[in-house]
N, C-alpha and C. Protein backbone atom coordinates (compact mmCIF):
# COMPACT_ATOMS: atom_id res chain seq x y z
N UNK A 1 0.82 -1.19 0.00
CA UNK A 1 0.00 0.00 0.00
C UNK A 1 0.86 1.25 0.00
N UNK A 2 1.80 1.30 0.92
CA UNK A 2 2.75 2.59 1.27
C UNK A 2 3.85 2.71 -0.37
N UNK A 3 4.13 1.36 -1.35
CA UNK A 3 4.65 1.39 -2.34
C UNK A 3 3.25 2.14 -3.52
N UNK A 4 2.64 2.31 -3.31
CA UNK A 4 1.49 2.91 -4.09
C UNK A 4 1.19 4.12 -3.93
N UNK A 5 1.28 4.64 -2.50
CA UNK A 5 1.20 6.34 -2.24
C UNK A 5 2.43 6.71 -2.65
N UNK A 6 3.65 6.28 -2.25
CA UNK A 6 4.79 6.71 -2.41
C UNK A 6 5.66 6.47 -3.66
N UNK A 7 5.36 6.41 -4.90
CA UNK A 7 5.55 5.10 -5.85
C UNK A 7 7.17 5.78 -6.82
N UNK A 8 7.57 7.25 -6.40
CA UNK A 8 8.74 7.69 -6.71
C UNK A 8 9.89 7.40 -5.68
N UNK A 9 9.49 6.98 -4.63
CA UNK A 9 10.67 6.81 -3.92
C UNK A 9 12.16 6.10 -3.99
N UNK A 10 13.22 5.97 -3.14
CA UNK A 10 14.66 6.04 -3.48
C UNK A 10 14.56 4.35 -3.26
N UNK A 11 15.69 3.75 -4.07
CA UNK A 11 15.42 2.30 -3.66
C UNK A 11 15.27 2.12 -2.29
N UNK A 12 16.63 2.06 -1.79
CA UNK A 12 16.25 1.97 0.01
C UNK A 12 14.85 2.05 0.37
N UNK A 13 14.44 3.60 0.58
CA UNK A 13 13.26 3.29 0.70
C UNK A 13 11.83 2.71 0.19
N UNK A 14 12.09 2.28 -1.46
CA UNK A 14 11.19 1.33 -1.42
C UNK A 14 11.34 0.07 -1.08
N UNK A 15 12.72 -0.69 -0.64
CA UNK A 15 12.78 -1.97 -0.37
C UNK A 15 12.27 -2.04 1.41
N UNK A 16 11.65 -0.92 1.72
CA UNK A 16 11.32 -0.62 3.35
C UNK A 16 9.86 -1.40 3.26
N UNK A 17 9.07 -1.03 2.03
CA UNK A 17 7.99 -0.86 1.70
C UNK A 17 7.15 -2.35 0.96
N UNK A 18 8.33 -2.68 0.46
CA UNK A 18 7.68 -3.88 -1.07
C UNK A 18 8.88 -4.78 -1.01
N UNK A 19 7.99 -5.86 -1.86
CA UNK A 19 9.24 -7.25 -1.60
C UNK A 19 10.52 -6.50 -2.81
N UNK A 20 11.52 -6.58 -2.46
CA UNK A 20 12.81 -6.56 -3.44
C UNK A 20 13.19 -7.72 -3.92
N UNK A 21 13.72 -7.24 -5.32
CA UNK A 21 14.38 -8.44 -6.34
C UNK A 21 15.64 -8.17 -7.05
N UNK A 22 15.89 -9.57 -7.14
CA UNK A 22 17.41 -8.70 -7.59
C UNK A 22 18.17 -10.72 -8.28
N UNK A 23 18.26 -10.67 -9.74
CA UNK A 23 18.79 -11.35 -10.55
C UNK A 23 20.25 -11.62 -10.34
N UNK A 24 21.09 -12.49 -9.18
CA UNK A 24 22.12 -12.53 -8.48
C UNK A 24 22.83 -13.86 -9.74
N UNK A 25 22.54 -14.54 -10.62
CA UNK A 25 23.38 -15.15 -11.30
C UNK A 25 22.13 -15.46 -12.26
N UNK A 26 22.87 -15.72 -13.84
CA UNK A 26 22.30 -15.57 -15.02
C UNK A 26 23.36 -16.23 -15.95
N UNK A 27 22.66 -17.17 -16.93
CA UNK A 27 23.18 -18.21 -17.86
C UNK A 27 23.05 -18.00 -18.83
N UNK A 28 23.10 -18.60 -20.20
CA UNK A 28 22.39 -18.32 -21.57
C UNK A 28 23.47 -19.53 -22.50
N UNK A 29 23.82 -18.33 -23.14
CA UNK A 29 24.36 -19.14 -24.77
C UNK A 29 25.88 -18.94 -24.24
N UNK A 30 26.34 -19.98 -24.83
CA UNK A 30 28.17 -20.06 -24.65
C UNK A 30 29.03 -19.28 -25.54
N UNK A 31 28.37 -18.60 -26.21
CA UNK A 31 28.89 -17.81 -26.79
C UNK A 31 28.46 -16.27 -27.67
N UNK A 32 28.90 -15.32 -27.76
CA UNK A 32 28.45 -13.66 -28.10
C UNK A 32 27.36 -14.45 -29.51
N UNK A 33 28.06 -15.22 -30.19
CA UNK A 33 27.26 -15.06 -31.43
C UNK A 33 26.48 -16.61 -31.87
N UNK A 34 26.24 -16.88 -30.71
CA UNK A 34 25.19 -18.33 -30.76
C UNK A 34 23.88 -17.95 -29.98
N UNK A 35 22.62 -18.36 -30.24
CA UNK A 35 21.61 -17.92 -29.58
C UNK A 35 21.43 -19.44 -28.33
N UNK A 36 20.95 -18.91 -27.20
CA UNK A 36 21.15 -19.36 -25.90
C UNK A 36 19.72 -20.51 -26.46
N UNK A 37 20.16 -21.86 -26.03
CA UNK A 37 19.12 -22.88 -26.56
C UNK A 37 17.91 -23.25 -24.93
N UNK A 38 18.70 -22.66 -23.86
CA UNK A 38 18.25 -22.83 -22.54
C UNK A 38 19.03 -21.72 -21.43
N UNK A 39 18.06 -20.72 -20.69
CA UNK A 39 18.50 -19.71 -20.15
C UNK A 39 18.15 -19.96 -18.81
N UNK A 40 18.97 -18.91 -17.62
CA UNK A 40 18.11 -19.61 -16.38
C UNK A 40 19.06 -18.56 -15.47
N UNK A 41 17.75 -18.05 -14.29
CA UNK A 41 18.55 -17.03 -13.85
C UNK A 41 17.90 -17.05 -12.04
N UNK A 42 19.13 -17.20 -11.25
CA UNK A 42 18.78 -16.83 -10.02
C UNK A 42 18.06 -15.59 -9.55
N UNK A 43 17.02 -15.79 -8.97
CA UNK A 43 16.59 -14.58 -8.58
C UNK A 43 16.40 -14.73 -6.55
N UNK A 44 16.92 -13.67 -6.60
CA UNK A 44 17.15 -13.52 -4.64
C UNK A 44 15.97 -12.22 -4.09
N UNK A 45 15.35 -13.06 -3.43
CA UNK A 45 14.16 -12.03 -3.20
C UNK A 45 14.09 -11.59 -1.53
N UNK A 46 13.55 -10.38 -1.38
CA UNK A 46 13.57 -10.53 0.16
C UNK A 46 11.43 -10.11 0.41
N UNK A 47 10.82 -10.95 0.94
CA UNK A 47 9.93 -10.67 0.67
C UNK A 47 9.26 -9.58 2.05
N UNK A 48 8.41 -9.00 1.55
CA UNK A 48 8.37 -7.56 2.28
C UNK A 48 7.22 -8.52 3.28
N UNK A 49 6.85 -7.21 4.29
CA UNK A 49 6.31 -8.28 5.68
C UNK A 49 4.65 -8.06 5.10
N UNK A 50 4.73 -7.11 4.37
CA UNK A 50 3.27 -6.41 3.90
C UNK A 50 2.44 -7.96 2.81
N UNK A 51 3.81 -9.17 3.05
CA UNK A 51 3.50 -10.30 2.10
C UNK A 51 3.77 -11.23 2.21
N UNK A 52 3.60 -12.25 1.22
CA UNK A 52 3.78 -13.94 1.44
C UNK A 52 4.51 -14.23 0.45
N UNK A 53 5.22 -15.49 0.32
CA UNK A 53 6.21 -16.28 -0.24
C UNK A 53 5.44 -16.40 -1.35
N UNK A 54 4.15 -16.82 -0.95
CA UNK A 54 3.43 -17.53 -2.49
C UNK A 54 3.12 -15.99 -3.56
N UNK A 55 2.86 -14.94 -2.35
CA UNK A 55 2.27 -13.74 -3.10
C UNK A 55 3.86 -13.63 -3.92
N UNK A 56 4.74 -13.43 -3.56
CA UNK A 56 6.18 -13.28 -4.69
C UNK A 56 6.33 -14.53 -5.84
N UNK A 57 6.21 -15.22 -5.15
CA UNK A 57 6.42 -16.74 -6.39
C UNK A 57 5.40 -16.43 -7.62
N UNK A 58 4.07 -15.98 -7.02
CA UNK A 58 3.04 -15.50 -8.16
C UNK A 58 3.59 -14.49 -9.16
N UNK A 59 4.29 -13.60 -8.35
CA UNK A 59 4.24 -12.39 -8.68
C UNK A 59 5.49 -12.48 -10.07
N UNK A 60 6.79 -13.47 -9.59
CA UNK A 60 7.78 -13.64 -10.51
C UNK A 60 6.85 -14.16 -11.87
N UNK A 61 6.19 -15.45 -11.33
CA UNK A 61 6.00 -16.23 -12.56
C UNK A 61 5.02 -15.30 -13.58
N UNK A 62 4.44 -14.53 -13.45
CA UNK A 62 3.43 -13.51 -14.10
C UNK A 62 5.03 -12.91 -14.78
N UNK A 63 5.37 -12.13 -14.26
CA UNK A 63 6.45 -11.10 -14.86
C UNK A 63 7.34 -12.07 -15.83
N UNK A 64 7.60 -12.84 -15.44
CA UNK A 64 8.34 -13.76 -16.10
C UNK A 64 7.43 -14.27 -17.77
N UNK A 65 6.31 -14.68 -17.48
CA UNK A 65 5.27 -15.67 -18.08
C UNK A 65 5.26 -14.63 -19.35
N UNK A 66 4.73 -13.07 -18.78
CA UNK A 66 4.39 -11.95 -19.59
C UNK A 66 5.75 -11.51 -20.52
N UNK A 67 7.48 -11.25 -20.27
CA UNK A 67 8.19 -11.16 -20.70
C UNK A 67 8.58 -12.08 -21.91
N UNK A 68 8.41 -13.31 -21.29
CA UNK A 68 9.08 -14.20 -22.83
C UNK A 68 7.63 -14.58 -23.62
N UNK A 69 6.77 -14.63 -23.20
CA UNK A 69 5.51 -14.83 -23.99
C UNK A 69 5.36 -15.98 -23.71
N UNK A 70 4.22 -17.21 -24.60
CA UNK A 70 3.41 -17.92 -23.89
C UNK A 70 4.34 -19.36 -24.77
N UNK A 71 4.82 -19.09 -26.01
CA UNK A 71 5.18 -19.45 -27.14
C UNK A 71 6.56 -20.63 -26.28
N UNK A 72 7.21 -19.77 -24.88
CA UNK A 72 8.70 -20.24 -24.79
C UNK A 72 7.87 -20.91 -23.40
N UNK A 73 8.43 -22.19 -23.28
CA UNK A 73 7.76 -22.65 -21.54
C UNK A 73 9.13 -22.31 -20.09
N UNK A 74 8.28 -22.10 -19.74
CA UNK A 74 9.10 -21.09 -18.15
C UNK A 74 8.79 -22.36 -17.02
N UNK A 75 9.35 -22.46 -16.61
CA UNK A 75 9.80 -23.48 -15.19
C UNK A 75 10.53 -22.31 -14.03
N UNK A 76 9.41 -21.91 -13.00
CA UNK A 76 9.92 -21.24 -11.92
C UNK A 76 10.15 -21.85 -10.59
N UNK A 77 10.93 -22.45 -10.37
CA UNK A 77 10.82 -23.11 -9.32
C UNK A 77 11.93 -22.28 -7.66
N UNK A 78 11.44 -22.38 -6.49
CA UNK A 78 11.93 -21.65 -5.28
C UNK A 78 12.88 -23.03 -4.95
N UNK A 79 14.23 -22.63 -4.90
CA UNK A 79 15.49 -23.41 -4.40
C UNK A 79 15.37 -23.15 -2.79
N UNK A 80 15.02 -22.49 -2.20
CA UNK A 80 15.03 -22.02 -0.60
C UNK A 80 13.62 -20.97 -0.47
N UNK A 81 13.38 -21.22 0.56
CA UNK A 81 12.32 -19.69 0.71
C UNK A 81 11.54 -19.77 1.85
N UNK A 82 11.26 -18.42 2.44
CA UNK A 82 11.22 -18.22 3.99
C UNK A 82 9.58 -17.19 3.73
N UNK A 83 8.99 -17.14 4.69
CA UNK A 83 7.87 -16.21 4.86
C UNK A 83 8.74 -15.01 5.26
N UNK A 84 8.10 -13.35 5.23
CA UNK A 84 8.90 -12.81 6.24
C UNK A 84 8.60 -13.00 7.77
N UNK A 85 9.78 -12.64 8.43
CA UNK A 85 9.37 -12.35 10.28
C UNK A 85 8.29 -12.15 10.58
N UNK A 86 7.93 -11.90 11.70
CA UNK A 86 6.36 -11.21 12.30
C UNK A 86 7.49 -9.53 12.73
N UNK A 87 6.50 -8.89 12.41
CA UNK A 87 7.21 -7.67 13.03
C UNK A 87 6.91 -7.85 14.99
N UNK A 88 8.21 -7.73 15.35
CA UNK A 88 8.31 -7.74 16.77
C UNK A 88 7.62 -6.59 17.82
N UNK A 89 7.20 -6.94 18.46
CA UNK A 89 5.91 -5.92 19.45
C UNK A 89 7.28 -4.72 20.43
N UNK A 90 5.81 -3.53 20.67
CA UNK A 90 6.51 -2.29 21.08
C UNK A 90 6.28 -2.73 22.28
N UNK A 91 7.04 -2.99 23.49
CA UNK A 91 7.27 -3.72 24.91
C UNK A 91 8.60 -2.74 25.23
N UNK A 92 8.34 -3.94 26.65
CA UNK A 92 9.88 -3.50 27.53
C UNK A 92 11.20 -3.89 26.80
N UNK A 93 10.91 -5.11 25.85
CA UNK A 93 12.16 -4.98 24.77
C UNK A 93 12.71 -4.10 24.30
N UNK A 94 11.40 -3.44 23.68
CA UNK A 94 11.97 -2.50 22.34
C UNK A 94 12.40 -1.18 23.21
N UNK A 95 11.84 -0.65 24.28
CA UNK A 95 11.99 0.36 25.73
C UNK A 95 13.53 0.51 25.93
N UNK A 96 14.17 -1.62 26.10
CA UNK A 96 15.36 -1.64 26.18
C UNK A 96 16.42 -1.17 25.10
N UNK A 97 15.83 -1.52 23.98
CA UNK A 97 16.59 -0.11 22.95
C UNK A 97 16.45 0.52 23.02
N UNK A 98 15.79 1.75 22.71
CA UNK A 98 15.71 2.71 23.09
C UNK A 98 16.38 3.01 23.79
N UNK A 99 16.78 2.80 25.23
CA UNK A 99 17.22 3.02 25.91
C UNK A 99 18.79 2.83 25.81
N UNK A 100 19.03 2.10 25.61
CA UNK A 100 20.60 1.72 24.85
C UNK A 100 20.90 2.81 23.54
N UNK A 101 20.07 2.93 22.78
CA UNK A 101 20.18 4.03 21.15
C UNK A 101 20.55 5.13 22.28
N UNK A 102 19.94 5.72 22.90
CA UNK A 102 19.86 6.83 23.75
C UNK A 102 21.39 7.07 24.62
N UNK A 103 21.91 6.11 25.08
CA UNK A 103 23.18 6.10 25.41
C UNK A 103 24.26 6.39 24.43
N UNK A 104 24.01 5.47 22.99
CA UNK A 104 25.21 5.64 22.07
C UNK A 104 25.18 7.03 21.02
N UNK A 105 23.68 7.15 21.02
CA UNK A 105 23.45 8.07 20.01
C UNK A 105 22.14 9.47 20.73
N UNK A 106 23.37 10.29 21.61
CA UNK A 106 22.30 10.99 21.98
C UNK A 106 21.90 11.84 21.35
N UNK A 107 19.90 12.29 21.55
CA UNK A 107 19.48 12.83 20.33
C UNK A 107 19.17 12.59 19.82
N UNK A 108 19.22 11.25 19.54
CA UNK A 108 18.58 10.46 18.24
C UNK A 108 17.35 9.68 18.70
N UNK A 109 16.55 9.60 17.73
CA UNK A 109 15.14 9.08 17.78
C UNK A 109 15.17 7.73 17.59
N UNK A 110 14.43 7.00 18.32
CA UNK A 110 14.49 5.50 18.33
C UNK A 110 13.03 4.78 17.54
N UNK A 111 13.16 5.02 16.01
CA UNK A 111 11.72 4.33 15.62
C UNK A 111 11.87 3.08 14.53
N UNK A 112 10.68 2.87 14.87
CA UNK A 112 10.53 0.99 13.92
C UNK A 112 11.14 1.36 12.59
N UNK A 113 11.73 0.15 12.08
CA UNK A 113 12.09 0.20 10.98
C UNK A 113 12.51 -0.81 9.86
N UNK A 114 11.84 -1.25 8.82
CA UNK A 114 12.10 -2.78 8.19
C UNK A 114 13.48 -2.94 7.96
N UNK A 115 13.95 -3.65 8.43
CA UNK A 115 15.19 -4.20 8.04
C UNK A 115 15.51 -4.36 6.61
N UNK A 116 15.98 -4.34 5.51
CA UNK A 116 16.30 -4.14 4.05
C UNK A 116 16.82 -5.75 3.51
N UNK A 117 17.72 -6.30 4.41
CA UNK A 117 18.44 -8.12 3.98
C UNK A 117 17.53 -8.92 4.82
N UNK A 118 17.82 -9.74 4.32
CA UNK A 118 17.17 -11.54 5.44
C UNK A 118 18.23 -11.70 6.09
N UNK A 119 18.41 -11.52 7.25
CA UNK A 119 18.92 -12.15 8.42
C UNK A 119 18.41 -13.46 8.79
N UNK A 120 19.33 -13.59 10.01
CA UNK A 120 19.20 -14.68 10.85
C UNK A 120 17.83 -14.87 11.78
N UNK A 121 17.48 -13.58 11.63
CA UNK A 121 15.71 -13.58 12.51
C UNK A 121 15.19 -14.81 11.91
N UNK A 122 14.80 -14.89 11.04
CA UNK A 122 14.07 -16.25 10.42
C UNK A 122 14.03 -17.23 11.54
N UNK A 123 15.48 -17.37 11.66
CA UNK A 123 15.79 -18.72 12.58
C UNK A 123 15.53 -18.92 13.83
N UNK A 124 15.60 -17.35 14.21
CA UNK A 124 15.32 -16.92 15.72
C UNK A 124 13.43 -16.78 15.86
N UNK A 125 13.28 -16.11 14.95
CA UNK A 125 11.73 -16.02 15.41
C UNK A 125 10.56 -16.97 15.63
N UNK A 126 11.52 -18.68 14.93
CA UNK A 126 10.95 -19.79 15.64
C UNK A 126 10.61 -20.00 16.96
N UNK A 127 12.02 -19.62 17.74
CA UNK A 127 11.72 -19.95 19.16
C UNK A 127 11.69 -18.68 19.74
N UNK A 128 11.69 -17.96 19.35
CA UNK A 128 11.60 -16.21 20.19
C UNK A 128 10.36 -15.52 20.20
N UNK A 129 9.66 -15.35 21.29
CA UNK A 129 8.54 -14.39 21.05
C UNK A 129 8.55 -13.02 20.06
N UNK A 130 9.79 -12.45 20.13
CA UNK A 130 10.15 -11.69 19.52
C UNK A 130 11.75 -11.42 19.20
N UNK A 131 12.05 -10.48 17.79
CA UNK A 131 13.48 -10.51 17.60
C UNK A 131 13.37 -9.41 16.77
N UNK A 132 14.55 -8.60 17.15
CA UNK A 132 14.77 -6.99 16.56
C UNK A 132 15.72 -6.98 15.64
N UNK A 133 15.32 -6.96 14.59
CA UNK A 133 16.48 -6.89 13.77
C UNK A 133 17.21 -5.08 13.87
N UNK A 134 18.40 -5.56 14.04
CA UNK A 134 18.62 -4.12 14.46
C UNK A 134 20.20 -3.59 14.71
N UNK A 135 21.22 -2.68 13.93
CA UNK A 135 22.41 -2.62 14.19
C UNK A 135 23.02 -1.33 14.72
N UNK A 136 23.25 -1.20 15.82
CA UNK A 136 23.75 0.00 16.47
C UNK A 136 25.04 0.61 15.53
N UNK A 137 24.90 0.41 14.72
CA UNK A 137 25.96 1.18 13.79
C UNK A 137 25.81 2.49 12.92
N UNK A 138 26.00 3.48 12.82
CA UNK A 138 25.99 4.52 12.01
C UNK A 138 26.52 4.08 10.68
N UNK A 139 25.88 4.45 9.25
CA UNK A 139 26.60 3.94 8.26
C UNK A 139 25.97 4.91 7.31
N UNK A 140 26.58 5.60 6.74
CA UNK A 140 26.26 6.26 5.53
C UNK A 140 25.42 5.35 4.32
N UNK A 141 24.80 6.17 3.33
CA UNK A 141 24.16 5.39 2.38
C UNK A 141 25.18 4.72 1.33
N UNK A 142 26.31 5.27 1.31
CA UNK A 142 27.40 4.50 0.40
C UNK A 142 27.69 3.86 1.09
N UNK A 143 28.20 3.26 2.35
CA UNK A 143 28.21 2.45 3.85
C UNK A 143 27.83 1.33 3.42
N UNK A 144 25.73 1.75 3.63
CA UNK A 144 24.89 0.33 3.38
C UNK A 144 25.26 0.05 1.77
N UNK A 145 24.71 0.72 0.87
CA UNK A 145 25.11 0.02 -0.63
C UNK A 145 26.62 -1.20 -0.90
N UNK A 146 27.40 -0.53 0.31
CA UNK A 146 28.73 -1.77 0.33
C UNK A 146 28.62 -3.13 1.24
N UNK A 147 27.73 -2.66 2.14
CA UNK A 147 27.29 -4.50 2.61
C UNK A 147 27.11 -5.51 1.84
N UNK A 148 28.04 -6.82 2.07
CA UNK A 148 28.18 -8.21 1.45
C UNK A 148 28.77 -7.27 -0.05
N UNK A 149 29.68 -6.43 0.19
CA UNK A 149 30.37 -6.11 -1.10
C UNK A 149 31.91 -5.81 -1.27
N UNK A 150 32.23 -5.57 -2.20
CA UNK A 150 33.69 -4.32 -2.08
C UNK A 150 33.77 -3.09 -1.11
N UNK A 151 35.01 -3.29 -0.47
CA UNK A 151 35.13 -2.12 0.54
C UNK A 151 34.21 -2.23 1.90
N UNK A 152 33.38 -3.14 2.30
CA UNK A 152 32.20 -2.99 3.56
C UNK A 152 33.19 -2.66 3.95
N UNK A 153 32.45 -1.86 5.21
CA UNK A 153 33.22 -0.94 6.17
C UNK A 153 32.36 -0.17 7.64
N UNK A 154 32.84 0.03 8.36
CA UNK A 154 31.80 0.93 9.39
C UNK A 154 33.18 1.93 9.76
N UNK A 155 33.02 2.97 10.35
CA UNK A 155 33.79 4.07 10.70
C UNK A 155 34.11 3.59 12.58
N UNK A 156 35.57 3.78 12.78
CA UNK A 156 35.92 3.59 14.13
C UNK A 156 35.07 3.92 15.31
N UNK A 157 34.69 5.38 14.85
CA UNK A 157 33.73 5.93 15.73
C UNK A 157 32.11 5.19 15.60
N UNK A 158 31.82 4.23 14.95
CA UNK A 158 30.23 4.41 15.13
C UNK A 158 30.34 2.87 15.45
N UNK A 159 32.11 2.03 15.85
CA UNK A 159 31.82 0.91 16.14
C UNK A 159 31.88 0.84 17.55
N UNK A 160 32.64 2.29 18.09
CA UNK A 160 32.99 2.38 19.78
C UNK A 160 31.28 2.67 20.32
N UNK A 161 30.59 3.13 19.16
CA UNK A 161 29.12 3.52 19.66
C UNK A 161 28.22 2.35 19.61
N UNK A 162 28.47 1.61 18.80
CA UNK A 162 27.74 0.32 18.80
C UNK A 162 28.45 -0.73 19.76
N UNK A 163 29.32 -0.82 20.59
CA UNK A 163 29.93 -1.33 22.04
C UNK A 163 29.22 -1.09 23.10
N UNK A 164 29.49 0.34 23.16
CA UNK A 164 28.62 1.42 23.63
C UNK A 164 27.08 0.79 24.00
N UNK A 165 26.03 0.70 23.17
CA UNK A 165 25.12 0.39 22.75
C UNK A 165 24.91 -1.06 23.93
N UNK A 166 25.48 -2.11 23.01
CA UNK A 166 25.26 -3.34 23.23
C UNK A 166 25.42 -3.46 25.25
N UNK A 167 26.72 -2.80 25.17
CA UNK A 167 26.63 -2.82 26.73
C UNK A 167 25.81 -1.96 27.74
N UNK A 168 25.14 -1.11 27.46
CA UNK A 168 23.88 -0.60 27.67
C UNK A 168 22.91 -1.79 27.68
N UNK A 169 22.77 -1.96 26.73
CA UNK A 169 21.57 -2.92 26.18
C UNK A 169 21.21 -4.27 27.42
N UNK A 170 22.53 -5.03 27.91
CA UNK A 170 23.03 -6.22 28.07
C UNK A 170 22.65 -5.59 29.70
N UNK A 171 23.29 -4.81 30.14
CA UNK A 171 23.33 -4.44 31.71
C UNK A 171 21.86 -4.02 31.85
N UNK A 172 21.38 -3.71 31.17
CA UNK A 172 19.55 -3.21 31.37
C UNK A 172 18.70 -4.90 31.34
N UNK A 173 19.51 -5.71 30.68
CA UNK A 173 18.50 -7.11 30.66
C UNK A 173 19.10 -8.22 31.60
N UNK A 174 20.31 -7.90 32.26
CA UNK A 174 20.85 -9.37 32.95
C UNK A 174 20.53 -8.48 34.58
């Protein structure tokens, strides 16, 4: 819905909003000047919470179905695939951030916010009532664009703040 009011927005913020996609390995013809007799392309999705696994699987095979036409047969099949998280409840948890953000980053506002990658929550939110995806790190937008890339990096200062943070965090819950 919020990808529909907002429908110019910056990637980042539409991957806040709507499931993201992104074609991470791609095959074809063995050569520049032979036509590809069988093509086939990973696609890595992160599906938004506003949705379901099946609502994306639909959603590829349409886009897909509609691109090559009806003429070529398409085989979409999911190698792995996760529902998203439950978004985690506003409690004495989330209080406990806050409260920790407030130590490392004073001044700064402590509000909900979709996480952008698939983490490890998946795994956790089996047995966890709840789980925050969440990194006390300061990072510029060239910062995040370098996660799982060339150059990742965080700045000295925003890792003494995310220490900072955690040990806040840890002494407020033990």
């Amino acid at each position: 819905m919020l990808a529909k009011v907002f429908p110019y927005v910056g990637a980042e913020m539409a991957a806040m909003v709507r499931t993201t996609t992104a074609a991470t390995m791609l095959t074809g013809s063995a050569a520049p000047n032979v036509l590809a007799a069988k093509a086939s392309a990973i696609v890595n999705m992160r599906v938004a919470t506003s949705s379901t696994l099946a609502e994306a699987i639909h959603h590829v095979e349409k886009v897909v179905t509609r691109a090559v036409g009806s003429a070529l047969a398409v085989d979409v099949r999911v190698l792995e695939g996760h529902e998203p998280t439950p978004v985690s409840p506003f409690d004495e948890r989330w209080d406990a951030i806050r409260t920790a953000v407030a130590a490392s980053y004073p001044g700064a506002l402590t509000v909900p916010y979709t996480m952008l990658g698939a983490s490890d929550a998946r795994h956790a939110a089996r047995i966890a009532p709840a789980v925050y995806r969440f990194s006390p790190l300061y990072m510029s937008s060239a910062q995040r664009a370098s996660v799982h890339g060339v150059d990742e990096r965080v700045t000295a200062d925003s890792l003494v703040k995310g220490v900072r943070f955690y040990r806040v965090l840890l002494s407020g819950i033990a």
